[in-house]
N, C-alpha and C. Protein backbone atom coordinates (compact mmCIF):
# COMPACT_ATOMS: atom_id res chain seq x y z
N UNK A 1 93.95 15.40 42.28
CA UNK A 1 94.49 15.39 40.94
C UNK A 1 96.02 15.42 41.00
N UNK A 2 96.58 14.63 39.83
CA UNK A 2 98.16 14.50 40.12
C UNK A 2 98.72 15.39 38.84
N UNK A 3 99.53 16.36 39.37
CA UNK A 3 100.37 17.20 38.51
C UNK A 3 101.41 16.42 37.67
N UNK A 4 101.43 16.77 35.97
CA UNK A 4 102.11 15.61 35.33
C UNK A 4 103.28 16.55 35.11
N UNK A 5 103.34 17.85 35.20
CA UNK A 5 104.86 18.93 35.29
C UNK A 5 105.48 19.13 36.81
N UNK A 6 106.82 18.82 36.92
CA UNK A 6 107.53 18.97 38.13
C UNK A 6 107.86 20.30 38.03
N UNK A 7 107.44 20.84 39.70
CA UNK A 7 107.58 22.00 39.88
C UNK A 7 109.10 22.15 39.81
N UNK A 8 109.42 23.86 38.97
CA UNK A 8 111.47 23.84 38.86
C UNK A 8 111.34 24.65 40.12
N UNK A 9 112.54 24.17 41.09
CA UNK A 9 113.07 24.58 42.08
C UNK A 9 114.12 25.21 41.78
N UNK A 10 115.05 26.47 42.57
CA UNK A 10 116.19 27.04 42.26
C UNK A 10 116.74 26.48 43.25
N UNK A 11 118.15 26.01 43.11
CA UNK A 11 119.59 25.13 43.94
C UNK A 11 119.27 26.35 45.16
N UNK A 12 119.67 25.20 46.32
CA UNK A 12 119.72 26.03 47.53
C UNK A 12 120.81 26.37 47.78
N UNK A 13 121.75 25.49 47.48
CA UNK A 13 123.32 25.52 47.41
C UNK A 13 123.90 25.33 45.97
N UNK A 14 125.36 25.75 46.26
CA UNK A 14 126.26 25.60 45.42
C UNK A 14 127.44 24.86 45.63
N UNK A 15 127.72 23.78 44.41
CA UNK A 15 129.05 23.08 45.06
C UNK A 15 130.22 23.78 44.25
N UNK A 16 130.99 23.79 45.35
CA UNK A 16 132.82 24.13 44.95
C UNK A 16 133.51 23.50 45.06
N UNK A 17 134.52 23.47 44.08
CA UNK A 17 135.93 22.57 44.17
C UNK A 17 136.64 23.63 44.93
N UNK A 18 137.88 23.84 45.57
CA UNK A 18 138.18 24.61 46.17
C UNK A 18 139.67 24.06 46.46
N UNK A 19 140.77 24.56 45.38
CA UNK A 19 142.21 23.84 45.00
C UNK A 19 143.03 24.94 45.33
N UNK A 20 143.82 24.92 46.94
CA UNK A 20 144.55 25.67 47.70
C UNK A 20 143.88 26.18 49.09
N UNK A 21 144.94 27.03 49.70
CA UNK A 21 144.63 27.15 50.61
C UNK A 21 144.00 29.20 50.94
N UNK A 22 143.52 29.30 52.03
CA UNK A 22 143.64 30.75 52.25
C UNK A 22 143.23 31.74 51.04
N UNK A 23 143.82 32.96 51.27
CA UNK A 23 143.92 33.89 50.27
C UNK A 23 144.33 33.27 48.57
N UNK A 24 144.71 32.33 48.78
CA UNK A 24 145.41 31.84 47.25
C UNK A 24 144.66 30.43 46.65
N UNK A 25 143.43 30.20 47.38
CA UNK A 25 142.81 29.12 46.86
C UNK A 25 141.82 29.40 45.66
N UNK A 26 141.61 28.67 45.11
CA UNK A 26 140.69 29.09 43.87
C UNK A 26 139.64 28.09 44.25
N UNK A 27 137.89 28.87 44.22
CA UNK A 27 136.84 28.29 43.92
C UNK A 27 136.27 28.02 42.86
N UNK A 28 135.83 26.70 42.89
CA UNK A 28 135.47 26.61 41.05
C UNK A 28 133.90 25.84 41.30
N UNK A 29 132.98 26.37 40.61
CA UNK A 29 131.72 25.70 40.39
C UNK A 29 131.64 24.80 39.70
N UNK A 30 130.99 23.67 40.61
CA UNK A 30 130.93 22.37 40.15
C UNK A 30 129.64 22.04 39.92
N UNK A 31 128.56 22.36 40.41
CA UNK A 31 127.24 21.72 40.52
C UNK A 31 126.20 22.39 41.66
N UNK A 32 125.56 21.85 42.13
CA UNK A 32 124.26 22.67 42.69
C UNK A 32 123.78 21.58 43.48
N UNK A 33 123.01 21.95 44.74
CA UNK A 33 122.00 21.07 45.50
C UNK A 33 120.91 21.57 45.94
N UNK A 34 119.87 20.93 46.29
CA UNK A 34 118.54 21.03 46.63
C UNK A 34 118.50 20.77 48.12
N UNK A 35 117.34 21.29 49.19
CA UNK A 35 117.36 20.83 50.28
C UNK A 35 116.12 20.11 50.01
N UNK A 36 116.02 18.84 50.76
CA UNK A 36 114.96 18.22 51.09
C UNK A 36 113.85 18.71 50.91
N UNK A 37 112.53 18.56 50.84
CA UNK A 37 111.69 19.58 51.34
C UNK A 37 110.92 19.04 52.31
N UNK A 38 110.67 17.84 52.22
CA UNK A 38 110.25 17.35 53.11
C UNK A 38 109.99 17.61 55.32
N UNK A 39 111.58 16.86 54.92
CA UNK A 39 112.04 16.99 56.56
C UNK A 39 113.32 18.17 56.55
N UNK A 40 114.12 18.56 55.64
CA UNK A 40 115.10 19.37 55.47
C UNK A 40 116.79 18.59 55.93
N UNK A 41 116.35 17.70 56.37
CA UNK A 41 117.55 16.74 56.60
C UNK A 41 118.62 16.23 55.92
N UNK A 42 118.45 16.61 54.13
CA UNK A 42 119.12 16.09 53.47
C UNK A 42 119.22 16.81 52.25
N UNK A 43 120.00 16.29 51.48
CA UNK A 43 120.44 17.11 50.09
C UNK A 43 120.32 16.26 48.89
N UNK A 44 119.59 16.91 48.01
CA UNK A 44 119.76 16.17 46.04
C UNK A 44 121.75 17.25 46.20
N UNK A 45 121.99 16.67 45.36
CA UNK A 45 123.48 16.89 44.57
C UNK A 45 123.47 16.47 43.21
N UNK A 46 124.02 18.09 42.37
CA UNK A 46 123.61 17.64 41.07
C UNK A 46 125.28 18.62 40.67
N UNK A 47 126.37 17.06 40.11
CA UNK A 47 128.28 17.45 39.62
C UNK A 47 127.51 17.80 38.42
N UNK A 48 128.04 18.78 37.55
CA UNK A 48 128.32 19.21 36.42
C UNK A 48 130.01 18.36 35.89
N UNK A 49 130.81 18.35 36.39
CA UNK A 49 132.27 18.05 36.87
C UNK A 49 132.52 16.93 37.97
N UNK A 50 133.17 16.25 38.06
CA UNK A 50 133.92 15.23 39.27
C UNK A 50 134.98 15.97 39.66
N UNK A 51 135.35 16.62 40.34
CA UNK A 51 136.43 16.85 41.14
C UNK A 51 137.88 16.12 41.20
N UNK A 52 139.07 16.23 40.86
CA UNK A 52 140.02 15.18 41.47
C UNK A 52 141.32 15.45 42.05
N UNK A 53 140.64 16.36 42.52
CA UNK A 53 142.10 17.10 43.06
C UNK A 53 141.41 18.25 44.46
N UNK A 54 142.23 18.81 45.10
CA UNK A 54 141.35 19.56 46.06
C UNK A 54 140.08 19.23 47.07
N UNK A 55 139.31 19.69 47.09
CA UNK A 55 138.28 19.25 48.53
C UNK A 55 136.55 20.07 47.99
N UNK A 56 136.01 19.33 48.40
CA UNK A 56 134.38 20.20 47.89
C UNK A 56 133.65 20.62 49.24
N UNK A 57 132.77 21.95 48.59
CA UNK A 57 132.46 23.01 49.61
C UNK A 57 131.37 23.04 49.11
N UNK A 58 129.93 22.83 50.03
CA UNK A 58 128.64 22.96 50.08
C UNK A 58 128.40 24.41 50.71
N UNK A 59 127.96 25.35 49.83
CA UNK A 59 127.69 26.53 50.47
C UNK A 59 126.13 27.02 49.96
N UNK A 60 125.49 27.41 51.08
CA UNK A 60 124.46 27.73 50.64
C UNK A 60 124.17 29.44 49.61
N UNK A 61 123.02 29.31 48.53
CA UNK A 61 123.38 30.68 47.68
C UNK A 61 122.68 31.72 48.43
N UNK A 62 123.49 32.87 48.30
CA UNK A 62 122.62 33.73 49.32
C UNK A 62 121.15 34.07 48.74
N UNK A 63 120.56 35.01 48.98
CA UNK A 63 119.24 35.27 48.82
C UNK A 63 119.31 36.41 47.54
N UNK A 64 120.41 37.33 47.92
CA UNK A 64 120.73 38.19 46.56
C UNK A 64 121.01 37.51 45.24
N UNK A 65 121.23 36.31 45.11
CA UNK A 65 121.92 36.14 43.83
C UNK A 65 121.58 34.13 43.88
N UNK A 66 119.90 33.87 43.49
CA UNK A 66 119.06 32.74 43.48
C UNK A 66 119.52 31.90 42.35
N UNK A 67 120.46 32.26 41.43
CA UNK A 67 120.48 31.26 40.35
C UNK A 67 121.92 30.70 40.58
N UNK A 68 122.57 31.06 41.34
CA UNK A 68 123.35 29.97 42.33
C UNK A 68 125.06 30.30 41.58
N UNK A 69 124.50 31.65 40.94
CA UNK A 69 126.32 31.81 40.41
C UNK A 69 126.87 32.31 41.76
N UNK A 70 127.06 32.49 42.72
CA UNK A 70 127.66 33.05 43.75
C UNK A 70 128.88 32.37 44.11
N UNK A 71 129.88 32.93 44.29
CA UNK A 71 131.56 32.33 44.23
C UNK A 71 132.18 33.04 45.15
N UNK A 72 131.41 32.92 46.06
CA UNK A 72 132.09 33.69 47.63
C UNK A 72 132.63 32.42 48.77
N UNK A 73 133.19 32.29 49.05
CA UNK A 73 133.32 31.68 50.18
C UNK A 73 133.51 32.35 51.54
């Protein structure tokens, strides 16, 4: 039998914009990704935002805090 509701997954990761350097850089949440489930080899990526300035940071969310607000680097 084929399930007609997609199971909701919680983001494995979190994407950051990340504009500066060191102690003085600011992380900013941009969006969220999924791991594969398959083979684990790869990533869904889901921008809230485009970025255009600075550099983006795939960090995975820790286990304490699943709904992917986590802003640690």
């Amino acid at each position: 039998m084929i399930k007609n509701t997609p199971e909701k997954r919680l983001p494995t990761h979190s994407i950051f914009q990340v504009i500066g350097e060191g102690d003085n850089a600011r992380w900013i949440r941009v969006g969220a990704g999924w791991s594969h489930r398959k083979d684990g080899k790869g990533m869904n990526l889901v921008f809230d935002a485009y970025p255009v300035v600075g550099r983006i940071v795939v960090r995975e969310v820790p286990p304490a805090e699943p709904s992917g607000n986590a802003a640690t680097n």
